[in-house]
Structures are given as structure tokens and as C-alpha cells.
C-alpha atoms as a PDB file:
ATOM      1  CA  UNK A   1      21.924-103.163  49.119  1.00  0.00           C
ATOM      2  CA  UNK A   2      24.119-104.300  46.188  1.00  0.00           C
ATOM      3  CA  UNK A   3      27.699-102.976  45.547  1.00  0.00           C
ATOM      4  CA  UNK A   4      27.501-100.956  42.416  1.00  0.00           C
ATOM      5  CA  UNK A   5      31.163-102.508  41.902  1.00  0.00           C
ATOM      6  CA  UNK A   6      29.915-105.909  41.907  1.00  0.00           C
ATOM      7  CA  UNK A   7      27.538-107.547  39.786  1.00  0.00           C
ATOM      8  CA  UNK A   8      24.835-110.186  41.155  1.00  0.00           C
ATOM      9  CA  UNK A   9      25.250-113.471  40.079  1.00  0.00           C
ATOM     10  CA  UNK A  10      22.238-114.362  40.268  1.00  0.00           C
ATOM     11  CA  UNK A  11      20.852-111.433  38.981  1.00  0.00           C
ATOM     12  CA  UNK A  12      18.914-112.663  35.400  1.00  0.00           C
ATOM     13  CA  UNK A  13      20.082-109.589  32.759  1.00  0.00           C
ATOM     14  CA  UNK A  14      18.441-111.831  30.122  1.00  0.00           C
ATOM     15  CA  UNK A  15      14.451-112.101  29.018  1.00  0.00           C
ATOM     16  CA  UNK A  16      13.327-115.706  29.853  1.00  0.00           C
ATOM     17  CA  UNK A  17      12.013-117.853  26.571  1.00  0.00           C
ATOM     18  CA  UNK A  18       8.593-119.116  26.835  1.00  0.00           C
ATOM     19  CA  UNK A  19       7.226-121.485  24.331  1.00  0.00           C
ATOM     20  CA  UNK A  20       3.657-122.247  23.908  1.00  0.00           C
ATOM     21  CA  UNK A  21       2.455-125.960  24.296  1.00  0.00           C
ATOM     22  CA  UNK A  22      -1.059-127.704  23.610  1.00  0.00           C
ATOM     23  CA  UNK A  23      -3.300-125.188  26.025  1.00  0.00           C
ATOM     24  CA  UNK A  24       0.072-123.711  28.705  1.00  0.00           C
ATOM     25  CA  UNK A  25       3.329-121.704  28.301  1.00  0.00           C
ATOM     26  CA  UNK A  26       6.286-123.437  28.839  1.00  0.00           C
ATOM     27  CA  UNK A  27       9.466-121.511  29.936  1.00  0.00           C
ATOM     28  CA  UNK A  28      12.385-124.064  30.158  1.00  0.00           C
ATOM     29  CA  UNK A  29      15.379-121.556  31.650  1.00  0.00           C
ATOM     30  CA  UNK A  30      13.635-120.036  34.922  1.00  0.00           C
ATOM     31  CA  UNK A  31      16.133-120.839  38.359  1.00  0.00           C
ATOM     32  CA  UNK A  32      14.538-123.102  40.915  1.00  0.00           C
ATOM     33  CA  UNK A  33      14.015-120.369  43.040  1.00  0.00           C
ATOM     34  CA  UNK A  34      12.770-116.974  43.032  1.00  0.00           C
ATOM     35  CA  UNK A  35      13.948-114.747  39.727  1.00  0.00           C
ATOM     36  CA  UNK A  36      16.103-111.586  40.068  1.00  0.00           C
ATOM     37  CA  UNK A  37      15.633-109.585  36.520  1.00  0.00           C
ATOM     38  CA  UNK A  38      16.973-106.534  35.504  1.00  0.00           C
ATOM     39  CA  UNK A  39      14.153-103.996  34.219  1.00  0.00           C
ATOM     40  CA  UNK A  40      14.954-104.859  30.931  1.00  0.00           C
ATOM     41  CA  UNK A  41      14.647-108.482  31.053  1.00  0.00           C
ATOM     42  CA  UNK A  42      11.816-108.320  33.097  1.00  0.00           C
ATOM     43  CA  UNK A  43       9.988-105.997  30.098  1.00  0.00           C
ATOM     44  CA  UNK A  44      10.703-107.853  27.300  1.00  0.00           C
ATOM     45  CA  UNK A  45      10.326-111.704  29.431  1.00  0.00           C
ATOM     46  CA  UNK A  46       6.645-110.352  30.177  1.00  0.00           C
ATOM     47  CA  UNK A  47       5.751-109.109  26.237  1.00  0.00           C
ATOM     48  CA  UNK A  48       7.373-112.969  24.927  1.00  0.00           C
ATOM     49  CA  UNK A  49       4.814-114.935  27.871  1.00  0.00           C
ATOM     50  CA  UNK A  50       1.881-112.454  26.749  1.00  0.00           C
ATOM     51  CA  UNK A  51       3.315-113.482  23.468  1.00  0.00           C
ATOM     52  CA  UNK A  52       3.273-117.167  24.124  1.00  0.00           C
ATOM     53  CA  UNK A  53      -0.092-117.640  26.416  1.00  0.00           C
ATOM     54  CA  UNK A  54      -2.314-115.802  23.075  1.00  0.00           C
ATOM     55  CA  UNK A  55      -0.414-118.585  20.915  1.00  0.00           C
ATOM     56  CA  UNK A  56      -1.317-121.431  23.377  1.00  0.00           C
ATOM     57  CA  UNK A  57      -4.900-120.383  23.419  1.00  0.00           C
ATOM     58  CA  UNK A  58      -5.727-120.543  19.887  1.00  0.00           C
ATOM     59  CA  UNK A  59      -6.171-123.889  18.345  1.00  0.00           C
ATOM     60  CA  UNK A  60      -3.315-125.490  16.390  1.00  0.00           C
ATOM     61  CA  UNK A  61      -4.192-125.779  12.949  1.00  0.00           C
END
């Protein structure tokens, strides 16, 4: 259990940045190992990868 005194470093407070590419979603910030998100980060990274996989279906113009 965490100490409410301490914050987790490796606890991700910010929403992750995917960018859609040519047919996949790209997110360049993600740790090498599993992901710790707050609520918050974890709502609003999961709208911007909805976000980005309906952009990297559709053909570019």
C-alpha cells in the first residue's frame, strides 16, 4: 500500500500521447515496463488512443 505522504515515482499523473501512423497508433512516451496511471490519466490516455486508432483507420487523403 502506498504512503499517502509520499508520491510514486513512477506513478504516470499524465495522459500518454498517441499519434496515428499509416494503418497503427503510435504512442512514443509509454515506460518500458508496465504503466502506473492515475484515474485521470488513464481516462483521458484511453479517449486520445480511441482518438488516434479511428484516425489511423481512415485513409489519408
Amino acid at each position: 500500500m502506498s504512503d499517502p505522504e509520499r508520491p510514486d515515482d513512477d506513478l504516470i499523473t499524465e495522459p500518454l500521447t498517441p499519434e496515428a501512423g499509416d494503418g497503427e497508433v503510435v504512442v512514443k512516451d509509454p515506460p518500458a515496463a508496465a504503466m502506473r496511471l492515475t484515474p485521470d490519466a488513464a481516462d483521458i490516455s484511453a479517449i486520445r488512443m480511441l482518438d488516434a486508432a479511428d484516425k489511423a483507420r481512415k485513409p489519408k487523403p
